[in-house]
Protein backbone atom coordinates (compact mmCIF):
# COMPACT_ATOMS: atom_id res chain seq x y z
CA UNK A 1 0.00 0.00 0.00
CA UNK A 2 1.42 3.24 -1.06
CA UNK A 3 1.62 5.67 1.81
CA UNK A 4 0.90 9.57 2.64
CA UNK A 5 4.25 10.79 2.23
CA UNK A 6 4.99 8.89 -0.94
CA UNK A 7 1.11 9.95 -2.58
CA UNK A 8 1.70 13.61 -1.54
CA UNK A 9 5.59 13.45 -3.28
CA UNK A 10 3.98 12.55 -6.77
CA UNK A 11 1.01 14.77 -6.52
CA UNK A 12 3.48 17.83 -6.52
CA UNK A 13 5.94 16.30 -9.10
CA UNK A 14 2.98 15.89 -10.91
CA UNK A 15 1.99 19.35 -10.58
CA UNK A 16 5.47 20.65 -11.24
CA UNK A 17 5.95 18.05 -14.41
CA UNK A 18 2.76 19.48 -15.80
CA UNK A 19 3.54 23.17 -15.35
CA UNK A 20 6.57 22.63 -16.93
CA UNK A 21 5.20 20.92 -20.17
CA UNK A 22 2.38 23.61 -20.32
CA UNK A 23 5.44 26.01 -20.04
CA UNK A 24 7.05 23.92 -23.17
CA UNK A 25 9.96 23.19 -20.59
CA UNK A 26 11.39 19.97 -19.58
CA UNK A 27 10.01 18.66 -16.17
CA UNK A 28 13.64 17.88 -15.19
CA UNK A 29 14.84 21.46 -15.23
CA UNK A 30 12.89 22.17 -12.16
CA UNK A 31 13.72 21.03 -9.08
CA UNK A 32 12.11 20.12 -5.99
CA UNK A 33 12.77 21.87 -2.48
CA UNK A 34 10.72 20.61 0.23
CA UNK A 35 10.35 23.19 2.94
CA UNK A 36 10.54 21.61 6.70
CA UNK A 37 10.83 24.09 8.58
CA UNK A 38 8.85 23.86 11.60
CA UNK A 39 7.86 20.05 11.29
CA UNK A 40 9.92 17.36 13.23
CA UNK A 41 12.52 15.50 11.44
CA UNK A 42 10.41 12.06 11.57
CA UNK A 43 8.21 13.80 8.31
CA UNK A 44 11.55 14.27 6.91
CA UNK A 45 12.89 10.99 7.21
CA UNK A 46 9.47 9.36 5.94
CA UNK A 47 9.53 11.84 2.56
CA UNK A 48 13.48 10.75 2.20
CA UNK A 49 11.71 6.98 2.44
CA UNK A 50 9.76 8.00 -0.23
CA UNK A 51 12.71 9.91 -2.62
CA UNK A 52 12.91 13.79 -1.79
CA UNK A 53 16.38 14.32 -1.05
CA UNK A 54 16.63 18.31 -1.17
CA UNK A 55 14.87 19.99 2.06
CA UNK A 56 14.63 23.68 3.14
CA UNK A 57 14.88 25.13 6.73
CA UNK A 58 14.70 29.17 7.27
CA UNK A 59 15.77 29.37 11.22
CA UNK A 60 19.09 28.54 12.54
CA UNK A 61 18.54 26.71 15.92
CA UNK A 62 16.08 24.55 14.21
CA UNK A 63 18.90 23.54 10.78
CA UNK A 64 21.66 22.93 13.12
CA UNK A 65 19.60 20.64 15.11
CA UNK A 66 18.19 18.66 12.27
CA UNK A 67 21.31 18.33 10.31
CA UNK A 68 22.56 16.69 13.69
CA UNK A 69 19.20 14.58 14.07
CA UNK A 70 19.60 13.30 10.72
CA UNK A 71 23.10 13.02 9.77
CA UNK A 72 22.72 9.30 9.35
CA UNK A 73 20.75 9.91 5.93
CA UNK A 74 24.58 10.92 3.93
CA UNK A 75 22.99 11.98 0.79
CA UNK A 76 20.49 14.47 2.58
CA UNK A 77 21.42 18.02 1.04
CA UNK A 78 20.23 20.98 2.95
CA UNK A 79 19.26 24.56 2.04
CA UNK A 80 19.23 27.10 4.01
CA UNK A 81 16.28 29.44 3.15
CA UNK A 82 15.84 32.51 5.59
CA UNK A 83 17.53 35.30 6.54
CA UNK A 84 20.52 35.20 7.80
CA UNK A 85 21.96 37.47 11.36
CA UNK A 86 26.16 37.94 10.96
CA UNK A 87 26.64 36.51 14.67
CA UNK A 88 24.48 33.27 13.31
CA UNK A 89 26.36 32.22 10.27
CA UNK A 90 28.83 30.27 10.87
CA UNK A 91 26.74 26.65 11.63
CA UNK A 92 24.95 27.52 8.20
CA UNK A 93 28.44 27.85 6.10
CA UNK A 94 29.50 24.59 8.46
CA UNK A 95 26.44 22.16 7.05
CA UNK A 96 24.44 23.72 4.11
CA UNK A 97 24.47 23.03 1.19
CA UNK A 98 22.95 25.90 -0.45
CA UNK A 99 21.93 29.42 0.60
CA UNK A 100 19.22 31.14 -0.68
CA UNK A 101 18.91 34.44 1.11
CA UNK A 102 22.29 36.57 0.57
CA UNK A 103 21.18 40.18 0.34
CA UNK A 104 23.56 41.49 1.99
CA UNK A 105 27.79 41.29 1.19
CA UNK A 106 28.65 41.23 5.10
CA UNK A 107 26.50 37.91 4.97
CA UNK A 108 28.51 36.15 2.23
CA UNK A 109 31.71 37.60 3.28
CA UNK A 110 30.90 35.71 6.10
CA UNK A 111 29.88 32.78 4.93
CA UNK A 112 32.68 32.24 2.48
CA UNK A 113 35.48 33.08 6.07
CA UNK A 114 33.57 29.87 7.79
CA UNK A 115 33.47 27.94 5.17
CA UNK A 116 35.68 24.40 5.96
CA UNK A 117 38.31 24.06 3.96
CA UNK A 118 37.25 20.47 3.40
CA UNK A 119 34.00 21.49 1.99
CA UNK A 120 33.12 22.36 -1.26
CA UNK A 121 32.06 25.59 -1.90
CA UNK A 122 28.88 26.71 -0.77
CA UNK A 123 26.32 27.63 -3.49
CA UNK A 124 24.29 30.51 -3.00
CA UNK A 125 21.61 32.72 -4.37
CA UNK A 126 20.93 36.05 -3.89
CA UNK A 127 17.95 36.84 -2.55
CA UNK A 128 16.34 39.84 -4.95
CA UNK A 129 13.35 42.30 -3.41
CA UNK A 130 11.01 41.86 -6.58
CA UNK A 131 8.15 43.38 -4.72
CA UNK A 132 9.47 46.46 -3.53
CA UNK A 133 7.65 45.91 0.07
CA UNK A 134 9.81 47.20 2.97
CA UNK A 135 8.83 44.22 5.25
CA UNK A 136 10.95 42.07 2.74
CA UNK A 137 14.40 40.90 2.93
CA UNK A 138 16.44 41.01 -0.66
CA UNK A 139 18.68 43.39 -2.38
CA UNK A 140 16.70 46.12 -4.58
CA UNK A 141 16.52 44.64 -8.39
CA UNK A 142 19.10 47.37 -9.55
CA UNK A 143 21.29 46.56 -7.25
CA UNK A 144 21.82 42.92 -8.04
CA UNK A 145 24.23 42.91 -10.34
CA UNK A 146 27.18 44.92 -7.81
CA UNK A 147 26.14 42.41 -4.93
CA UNK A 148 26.70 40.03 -7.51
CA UNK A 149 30.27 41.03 -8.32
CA UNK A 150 31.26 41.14 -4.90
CA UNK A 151 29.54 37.31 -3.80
CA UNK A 152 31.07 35.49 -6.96
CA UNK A 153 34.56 36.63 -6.16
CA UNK A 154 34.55 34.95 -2.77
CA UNK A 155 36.70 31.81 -2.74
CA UNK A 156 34.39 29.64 -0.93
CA UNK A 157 31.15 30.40 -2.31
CA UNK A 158 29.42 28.88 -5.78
CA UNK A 159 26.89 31.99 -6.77
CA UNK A 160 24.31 29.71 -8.73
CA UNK A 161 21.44 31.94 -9.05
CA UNK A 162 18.47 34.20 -7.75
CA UNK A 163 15.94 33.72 -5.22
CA UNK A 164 12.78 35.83 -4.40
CA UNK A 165 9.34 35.91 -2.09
CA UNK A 166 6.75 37.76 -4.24
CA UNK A 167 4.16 39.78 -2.66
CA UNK A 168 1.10 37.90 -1.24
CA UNK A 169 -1.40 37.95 -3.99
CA UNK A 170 -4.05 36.08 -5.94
CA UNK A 171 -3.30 38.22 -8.62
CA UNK A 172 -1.49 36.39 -10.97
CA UNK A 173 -0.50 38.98 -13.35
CA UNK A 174 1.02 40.56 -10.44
CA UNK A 175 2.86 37.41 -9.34
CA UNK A 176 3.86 36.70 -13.04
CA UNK A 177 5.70 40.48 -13.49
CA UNK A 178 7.21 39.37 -10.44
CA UNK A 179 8.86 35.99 -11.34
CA UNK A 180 9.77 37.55 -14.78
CA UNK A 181 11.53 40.52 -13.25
CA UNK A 182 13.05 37.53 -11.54
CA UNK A 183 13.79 36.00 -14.63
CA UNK A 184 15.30 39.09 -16.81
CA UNK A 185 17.91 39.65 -14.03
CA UNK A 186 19.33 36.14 -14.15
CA UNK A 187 19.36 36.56 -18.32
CA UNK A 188 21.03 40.23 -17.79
CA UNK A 189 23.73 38.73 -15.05
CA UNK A 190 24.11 36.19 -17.54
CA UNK A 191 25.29 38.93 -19.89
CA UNK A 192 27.56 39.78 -17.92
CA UNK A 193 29.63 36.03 -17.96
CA UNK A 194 27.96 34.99 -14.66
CA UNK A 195 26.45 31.84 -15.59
CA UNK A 196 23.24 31.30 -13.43
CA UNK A 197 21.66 28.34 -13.21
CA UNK A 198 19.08 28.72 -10.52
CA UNK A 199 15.75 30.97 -10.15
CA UNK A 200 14.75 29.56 -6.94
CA UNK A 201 10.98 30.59 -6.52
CA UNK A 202 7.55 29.91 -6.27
CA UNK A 203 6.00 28.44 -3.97
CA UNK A 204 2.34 26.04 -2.92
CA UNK A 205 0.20 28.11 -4.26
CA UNK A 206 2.17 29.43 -6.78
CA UNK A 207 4.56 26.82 -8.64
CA UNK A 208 2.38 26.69 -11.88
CA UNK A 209 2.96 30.71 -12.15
CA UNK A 210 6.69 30.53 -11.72
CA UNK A 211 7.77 27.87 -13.37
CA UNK A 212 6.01 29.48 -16.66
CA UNK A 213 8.58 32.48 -15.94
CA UNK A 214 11.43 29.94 -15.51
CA UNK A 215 12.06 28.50 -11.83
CA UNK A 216 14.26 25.75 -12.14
CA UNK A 217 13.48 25.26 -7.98
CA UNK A 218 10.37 25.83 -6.34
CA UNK A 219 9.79 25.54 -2.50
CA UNK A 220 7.02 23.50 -1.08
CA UNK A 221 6.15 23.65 2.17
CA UNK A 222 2.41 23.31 3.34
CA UNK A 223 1.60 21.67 -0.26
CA UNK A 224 3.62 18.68 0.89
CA UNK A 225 3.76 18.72 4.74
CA UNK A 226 0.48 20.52 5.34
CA UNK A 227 -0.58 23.68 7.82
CA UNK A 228 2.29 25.05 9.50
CA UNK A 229 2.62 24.60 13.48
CA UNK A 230 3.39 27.66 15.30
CA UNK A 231 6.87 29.51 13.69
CA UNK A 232 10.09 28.37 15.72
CA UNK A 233 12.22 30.70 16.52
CA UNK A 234 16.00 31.10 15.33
């Protein structure tokens, strides 16, 4: 008998593969992050059972312990999604794999100084403000591309791509100029001899719009794991 966690996996690779051949892209350019933050590492372990490998934490506290909890699964790769303090980076740069939130230089200087020598370098995104809202974290969209200058000549760090939050809206036009902004930045940084890979957004509600504008990893959280428990903090 097929269980939940396995059933929930391949309704959401289902909805991603379909996007993606609406989109006239190929389902295996887009990626899969599962978002755990906030659930216990036993849902984890039973979605690893059933083939996720990538998984998504945003508070510090809470990555460090389940990197610890779960350091039995080897082939486990964790990214670390939130925002990032200076006096709180140094576990993050110790056991992630990826970082998606750099919006600030002091951040990846950082990151790249803790960085084991025995590790490979860190990939990271930059984490771009595409909706202009002053609650949000992310470097303004004209600034990108001097952030960007400064992260990919760090010696420890892999810059890979963009990340962004859009604004809260069922307005899909809205979320679409969004993702596209999103999307032009990566092709103009390209320009430039950067060689991006990743646009890391969309999310549960949204995958089907982002992937259209060219997400090559979306995050799913309550889509896979269900309602969020009270937030944890960092």
């Amino acid at each position: 008998m097929t269980d939940h966690f396995t059933l929930t996996l391949a309704h959401i690779r289902a909805r991603i593969d379909a996007a993606a051949q609406f989109a006239s892209r190929d389902p295996a350019t887009v990626g899969l992050l599962a978002v755990s933050k906030t659930f216990p590492t036993e849902d984890i372990r039973s979605f690893y059972a059933a083939g996720q490998r990538a998984f998504g934490e945003n508070y510090v506290q809470e990555f460090t312990d389940k990197v610890a909890a779960l350091a039995d699964l080897a082939d486990l790769e964790w990214h670390f999604i939130g925002p990032l303090q200076r006096n709180k980076t140094r576990s993050v740069a110790a056991s992630a794999h990826w970082v998606h939130a750099i919006d600030r230089l002091i951040i990846a200087e950082r990151l790249s100084q803790q960085r084991p020598n025995q590790l490979p370098r860190l990939n990271v995104c930059i984490q771009v403000n595409v909706s202009g809202e002053a609650s949000k974290s992310g470097v303004a969209p004209e600034e990108t591309l001097e952030l960007a200058r400064h992260v990919a000549a760090l010696p420890n760090l892999n810059l890979r791509g963009l990340m962004c939050i859009p604004e809260p809206t069922r307005d899909e036009a809205a979320l679409a100029a969004q993702f596209e902004q999103l999307h032009q930045l990566q092709a103009q940084l390209n320009e430039q001899g950067y060689a991006l890979d990743t646009l890391s957004m969309g999310m549960s509600s949204d995958l089907e719009v982002a992937v259209a504008h060219g997400a090559t990893l979306v995050r799913i959280g309550t889509a896979l794991f269900g309602a969020r428990p009270n937030k944890m903090t960092a």
